[in-house]
Protein backbone atom coordinates (compact mmCIF):
# COMPACT_ATOMS: atom_id res chain seq x y z
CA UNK A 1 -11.35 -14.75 -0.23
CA UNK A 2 -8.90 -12.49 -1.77
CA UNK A 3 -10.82 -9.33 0.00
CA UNK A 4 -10.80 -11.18 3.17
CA UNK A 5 -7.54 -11.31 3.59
CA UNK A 6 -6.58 -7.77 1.78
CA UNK A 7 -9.33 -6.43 4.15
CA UNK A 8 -7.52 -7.71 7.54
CA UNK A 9 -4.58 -6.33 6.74
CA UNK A 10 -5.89 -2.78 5.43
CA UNK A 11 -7.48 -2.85 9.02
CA UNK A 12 -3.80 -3.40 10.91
CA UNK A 13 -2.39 -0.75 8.61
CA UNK A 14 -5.23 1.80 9.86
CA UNK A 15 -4.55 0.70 13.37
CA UNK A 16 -0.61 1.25 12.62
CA UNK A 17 -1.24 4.83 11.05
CA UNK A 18 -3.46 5.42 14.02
CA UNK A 19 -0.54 5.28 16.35
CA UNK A 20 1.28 8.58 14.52
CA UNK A 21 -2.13 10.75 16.26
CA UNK A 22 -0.06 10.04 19.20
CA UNK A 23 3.12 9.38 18.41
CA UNK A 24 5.73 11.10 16.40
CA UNK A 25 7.01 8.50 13.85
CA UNK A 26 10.70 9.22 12.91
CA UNK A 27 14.10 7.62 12.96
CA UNK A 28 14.08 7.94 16.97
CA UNK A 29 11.12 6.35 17.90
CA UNK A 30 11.38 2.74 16.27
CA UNK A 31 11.67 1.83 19.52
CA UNK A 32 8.72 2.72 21.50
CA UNK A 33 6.60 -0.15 22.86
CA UNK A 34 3.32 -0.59 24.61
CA UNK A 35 0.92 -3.33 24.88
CA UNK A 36 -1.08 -2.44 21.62
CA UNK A 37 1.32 -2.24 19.75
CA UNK A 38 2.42 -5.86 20.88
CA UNK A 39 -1.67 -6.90 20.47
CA UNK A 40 -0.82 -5.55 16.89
CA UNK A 41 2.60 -7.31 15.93
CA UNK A 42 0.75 -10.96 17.37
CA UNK A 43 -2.08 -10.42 14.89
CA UNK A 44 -0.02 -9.42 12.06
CA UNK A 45 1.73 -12.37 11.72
CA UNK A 46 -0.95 -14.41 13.05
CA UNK A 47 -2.32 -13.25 9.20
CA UNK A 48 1.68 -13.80 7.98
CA UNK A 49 1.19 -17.31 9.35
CA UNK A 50 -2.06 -17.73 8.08
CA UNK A 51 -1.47 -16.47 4.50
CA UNK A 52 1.86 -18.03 3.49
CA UNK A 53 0.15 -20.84 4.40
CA UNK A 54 -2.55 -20.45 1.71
CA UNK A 55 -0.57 -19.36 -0.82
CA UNK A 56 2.21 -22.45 0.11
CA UNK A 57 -0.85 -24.83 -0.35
CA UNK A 58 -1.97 -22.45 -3.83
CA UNK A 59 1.63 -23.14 -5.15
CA UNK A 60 1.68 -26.92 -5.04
CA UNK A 61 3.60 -27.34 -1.87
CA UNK A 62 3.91 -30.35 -0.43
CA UNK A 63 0.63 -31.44 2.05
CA UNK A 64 2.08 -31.91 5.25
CA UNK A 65 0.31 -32.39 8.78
CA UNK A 66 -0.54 -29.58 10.29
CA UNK A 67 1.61 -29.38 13.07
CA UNK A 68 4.47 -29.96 10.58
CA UNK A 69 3.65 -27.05 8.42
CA UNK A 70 5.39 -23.89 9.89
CA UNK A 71 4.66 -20.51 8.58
CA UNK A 72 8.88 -19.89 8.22
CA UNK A 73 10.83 -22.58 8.00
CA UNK A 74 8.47 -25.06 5.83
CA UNK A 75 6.05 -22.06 3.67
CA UNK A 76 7.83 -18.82 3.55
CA UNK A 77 11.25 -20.62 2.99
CA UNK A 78 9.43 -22.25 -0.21
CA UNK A 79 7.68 -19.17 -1.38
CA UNK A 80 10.78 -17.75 -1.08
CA UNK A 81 12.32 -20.30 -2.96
CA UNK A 82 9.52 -19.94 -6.05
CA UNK A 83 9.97 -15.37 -5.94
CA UNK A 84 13.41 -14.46 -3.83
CA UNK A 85 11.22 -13.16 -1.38
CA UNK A 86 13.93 -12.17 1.38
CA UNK A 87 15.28 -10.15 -1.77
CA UNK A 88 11.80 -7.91 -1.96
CA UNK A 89 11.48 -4.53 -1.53
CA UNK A 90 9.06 -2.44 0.25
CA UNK A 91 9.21 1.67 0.70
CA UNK A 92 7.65 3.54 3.55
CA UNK A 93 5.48 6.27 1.95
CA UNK A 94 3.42 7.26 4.33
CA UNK A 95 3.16 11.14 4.75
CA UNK A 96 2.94 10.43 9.04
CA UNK A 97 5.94 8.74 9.06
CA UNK A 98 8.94 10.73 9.28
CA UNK A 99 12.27 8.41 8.39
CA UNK A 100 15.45 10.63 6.88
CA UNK A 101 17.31 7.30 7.41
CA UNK A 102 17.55 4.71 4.00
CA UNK A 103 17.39 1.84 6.33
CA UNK A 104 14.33 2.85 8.03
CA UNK A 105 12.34 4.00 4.60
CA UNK A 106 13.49 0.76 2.49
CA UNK A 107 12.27 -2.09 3.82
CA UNK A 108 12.91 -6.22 3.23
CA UNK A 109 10.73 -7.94 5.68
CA UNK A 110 11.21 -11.47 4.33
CA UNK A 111 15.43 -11.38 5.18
CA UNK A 112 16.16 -14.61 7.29
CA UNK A 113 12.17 -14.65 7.68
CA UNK A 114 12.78 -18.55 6.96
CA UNK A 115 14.70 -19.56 9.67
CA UNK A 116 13.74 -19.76 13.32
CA UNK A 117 15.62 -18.86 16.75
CA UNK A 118 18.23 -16.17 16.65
CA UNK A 119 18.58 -16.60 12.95
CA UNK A 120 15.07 -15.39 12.13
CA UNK A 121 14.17 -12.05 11.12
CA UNK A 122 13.67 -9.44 13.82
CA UNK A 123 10.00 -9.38 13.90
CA UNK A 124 9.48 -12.94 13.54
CA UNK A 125 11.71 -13.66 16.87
CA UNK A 126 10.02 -10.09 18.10
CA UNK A 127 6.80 -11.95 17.77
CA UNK A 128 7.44 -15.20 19.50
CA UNK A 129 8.75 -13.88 22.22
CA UNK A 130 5.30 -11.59 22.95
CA UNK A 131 3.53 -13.91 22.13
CA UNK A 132 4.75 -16.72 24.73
CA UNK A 133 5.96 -14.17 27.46
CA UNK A 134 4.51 -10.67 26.70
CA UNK A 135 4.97 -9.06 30.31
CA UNK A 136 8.83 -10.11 30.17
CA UNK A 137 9.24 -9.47 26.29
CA UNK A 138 6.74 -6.04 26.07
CA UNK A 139 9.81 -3.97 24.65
CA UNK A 140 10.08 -6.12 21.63
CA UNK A 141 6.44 -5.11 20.95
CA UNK A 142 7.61 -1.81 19.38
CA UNK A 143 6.89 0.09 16.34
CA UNK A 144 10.14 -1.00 13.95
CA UNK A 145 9.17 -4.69 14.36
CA UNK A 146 5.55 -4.08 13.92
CA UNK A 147 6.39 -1.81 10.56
CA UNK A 148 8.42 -5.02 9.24
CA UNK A 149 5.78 -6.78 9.83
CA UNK A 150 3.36 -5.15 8.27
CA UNK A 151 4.90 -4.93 5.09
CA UNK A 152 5.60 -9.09 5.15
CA UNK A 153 2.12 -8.93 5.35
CA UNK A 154 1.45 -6.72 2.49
CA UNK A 155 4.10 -8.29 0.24
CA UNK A 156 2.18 -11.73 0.81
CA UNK A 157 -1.14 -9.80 0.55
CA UNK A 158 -0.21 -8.46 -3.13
CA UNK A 159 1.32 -11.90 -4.13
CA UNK A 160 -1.71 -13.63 -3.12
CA UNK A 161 -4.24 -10.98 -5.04
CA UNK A 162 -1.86 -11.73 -8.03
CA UNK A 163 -3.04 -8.44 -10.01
CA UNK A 164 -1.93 -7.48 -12.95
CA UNK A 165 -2.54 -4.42 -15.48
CA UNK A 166 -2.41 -5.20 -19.51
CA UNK A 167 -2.45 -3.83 -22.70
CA UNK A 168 -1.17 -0.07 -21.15
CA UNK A 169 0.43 2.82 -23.58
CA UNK A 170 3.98 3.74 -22.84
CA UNK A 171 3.03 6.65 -21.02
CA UNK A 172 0.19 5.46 -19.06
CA UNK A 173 2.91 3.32 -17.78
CA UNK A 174 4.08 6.16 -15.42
CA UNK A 175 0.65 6.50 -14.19
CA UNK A 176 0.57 3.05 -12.23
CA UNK A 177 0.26 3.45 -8.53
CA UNK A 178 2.61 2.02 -7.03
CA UNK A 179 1.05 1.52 -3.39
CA UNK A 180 -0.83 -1.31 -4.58
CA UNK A 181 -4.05 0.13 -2.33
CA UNK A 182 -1.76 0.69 0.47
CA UNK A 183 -2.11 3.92 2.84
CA UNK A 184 1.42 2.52 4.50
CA UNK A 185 3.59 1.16 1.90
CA UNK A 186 4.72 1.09 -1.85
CA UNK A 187 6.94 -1.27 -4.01
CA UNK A 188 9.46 -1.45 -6.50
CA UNK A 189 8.53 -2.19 -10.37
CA UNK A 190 11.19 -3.41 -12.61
CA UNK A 191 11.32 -1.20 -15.90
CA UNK A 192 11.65 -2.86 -18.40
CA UNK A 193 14.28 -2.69 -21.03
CA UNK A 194 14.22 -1.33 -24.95
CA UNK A 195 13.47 -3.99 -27.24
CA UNK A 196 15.51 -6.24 -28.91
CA UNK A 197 14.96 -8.23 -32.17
CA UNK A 198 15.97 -11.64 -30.53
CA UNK A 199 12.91 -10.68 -28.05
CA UNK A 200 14.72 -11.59 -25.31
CA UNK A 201 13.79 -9.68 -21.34
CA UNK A 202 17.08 -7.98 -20.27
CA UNK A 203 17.26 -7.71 -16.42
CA UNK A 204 18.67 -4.76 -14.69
CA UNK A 205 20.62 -5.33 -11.70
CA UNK A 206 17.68 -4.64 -9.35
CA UNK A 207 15.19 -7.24 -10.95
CA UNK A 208 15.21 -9.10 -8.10
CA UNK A 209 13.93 -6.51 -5.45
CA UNK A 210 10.84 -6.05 -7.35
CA UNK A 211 7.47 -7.03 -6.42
CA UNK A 212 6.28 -5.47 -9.97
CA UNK A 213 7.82 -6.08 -13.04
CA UNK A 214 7.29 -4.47 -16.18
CA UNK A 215 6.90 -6.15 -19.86
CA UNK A 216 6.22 -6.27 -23.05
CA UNK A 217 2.59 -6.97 -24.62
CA UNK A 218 2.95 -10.30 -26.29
CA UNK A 219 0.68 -8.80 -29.75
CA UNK A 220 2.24 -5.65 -29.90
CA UNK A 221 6.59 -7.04 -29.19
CA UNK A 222 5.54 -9.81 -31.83
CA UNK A 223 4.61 -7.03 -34.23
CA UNK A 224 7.60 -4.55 -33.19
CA UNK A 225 10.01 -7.23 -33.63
CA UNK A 226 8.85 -8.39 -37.28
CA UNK A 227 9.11 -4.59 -38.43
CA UNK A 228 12.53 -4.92 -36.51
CA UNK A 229 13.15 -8.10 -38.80
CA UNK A 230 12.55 -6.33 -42.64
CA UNK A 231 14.93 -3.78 -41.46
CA UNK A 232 17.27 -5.63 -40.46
CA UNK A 233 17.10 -7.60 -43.53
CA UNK A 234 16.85 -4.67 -45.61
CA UNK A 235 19.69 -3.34 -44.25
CA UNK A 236 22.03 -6.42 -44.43
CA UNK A 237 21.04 -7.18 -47.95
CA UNK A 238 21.98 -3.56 -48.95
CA UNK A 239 25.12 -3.68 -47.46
CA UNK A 240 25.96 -7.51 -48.69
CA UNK A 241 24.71 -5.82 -52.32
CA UNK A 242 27.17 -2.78 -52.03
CA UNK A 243 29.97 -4.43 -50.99
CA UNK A 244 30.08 -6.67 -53.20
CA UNK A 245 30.06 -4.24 -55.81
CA UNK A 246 33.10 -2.01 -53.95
CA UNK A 247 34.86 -5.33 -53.98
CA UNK A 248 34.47 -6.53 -57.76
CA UNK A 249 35.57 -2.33 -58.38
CA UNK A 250 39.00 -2.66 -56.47
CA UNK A 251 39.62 -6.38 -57.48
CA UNK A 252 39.12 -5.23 -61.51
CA UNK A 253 42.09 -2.08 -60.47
CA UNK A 254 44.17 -4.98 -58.80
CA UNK A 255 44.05 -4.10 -55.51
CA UNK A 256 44.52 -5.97 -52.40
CA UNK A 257 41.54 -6.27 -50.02
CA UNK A 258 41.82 -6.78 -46.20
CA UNK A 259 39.75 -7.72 -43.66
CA UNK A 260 40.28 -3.63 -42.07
CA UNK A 261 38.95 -2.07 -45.36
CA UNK A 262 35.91 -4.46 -45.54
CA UNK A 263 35.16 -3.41 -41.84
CA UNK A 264 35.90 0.14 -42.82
CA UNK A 265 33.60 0.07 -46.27
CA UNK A 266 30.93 -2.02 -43.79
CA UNK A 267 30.73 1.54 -41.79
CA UNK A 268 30.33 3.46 -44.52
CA UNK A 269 27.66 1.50 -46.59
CA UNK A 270 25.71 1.28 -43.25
CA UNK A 271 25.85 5.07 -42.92
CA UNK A 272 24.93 5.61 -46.27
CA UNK A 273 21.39 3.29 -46.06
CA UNK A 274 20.45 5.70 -43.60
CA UNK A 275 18.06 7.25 -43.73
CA UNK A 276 16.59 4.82 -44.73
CA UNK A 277 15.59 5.66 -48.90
CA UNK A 278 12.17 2.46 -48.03
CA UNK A 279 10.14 5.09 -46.19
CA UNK A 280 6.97 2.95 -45.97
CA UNK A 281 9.38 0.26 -44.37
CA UNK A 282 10.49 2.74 -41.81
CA UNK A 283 7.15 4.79 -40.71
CA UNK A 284 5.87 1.05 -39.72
CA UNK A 285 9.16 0.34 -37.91
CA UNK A 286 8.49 3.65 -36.08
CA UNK A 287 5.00 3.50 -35.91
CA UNK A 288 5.16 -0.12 -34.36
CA UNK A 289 7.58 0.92 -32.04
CA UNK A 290 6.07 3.94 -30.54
CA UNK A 291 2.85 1.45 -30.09
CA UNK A 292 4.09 -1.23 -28.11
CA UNK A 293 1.83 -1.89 -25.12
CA UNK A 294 3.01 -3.17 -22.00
CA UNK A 295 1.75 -5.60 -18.82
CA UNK A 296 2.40 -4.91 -15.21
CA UNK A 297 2.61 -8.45 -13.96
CA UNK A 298 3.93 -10.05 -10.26
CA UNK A 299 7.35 -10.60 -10.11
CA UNK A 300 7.40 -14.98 -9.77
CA UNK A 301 11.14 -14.93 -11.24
CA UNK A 302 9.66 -15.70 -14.80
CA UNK A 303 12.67 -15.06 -16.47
């Protein structure tokens, strides 16, 4: 089933990619319309309605009639709910289309894609109207709306083949394709941050426009982090050991001791642990470091 529906919508890409043999795809021509490209925009979403309904049911939404459960307002606008999909990003890669403007090259389909009427996104209204008067409503058949509709499409299309890639090096990482399988289209992974010994998954500011999100291998973090651990221990037991032993010297010569010159002897015994004298202790620190695998996982808003 998965290749059924990935399959459809490779199909509608190849007929969108088609259209640059005959027309030149660039900031100008968003605009241009014809009749196939309306045919196109009606079965794209016919598949957007068709798949967000699937993956609404696959989700544990709520079983409702039939004629109750709208594609926008009842199973994107819970999908979107579960992922922020109205915050996704998609990026025009395509070497036949020829966009110098941002707006035009990054993509997010799934803005006001929940609501209906004049609220609703441009190619869901673009698509109602062909679809219930297409001689009257042809112009709205154009390229920009199909594009934005397409890539609601593949956005649902990659959540609903949930891939994933495990257990990669760190610089295999950079070798990930970011297209997904798509001719048309690419997406934005979340990198993920350096490790910390509380283990905890530090979002950047853009976390929430990713499809893709990076992480850490569950083995290999578990093992980086107890390395982490013994250092850190070693560390803080050196220093505890050291100052107590400055302190016992400048109490036995009578001096006073404030809470500046423990801060300022902290610095110093920390410098002088390093490096660090326990070399076995710090080749596996390193070693478990630079060996941490990572996963390439969908972004469902897991942390």
């Amino acid at each position: 089933m998965n290749n059924l529906y990935w399959q459809v919508y490779k199909n509608l890409e190849q007929e969108f990619l088609s259209l640059s043999e005959t027309i030149f795809i660039n900031d100008t021509q968003q605009n241009v319309y014809s009749m196939r490209i309306a045919d196109l925009l009606i079965r794209t979403v016919i598949e957007i309605e068709a798949l967000s309904k699937e993956l609404y049911l696959e989700n544990s939404g709520t079983i409702v009639p039939d004629e109750e459960m709208y594609f926008d307002t009842i199973c994107i606008k819970y999908l979107n709910d579960l992922w922020k999909l109205d915050k996704k990003v998609v990026f025009v890669v395509s070497p036949n289309i020829y966009f110098d403007i941002e707006d035009n090259r990054v993509l997010r389909p799934f803005h006001k894609a929940m609501k209906r009427g004049k609220s609703s996104s441009d190619w869901n209204k673009a698509y109602q109207a062909v679809k219930h008067n297409r001689v009257k409503e042809l112009k709205k058949g154009n390229i920009k709306n199909l594009l934005h509709g397409l890539s609601a499409l593949y956005i649902l299309n990659i959540y609903y083949k949930n891939e994933r890639v495990d257990n990669i090096s760190a610089k295999d990482r950079s070798l990930i394709n970011l297209s997904f399988g798509s001719s048309l289209f690419s997406i934005k992974l979340h990198k993920v941050n350096g490790l910390t010994i509380e283990g905890e998954y530090n979002k950047k500011i853009d976390y929430d426009e990713c499809v893709y999100i990076e992480d850490h291998e569950k083995e290999s973090k578990e093992k980086a982090i107890k390395s982490m651990i013994e250092m850190n221990n070693y560390v803080n037991n050196g220093m505890k050991e050291k100052l107590i032993e400055l302190i016992k010297e400048k109490v036995s010569l009578g001096e006073s001791i404030s809470q500046e010159w423990i801060e300022s002897m902290r610095l110093k015994v920390f410098r002088q642990l390093f490096p660090i004298k326990d070399y076995k202790l710090a080749k596996r620190l390193n070693d478990d470091l630079n060996n941490i695998q990572y996963d390439i996982v969908l972004n469902k808003h897991q942390y």
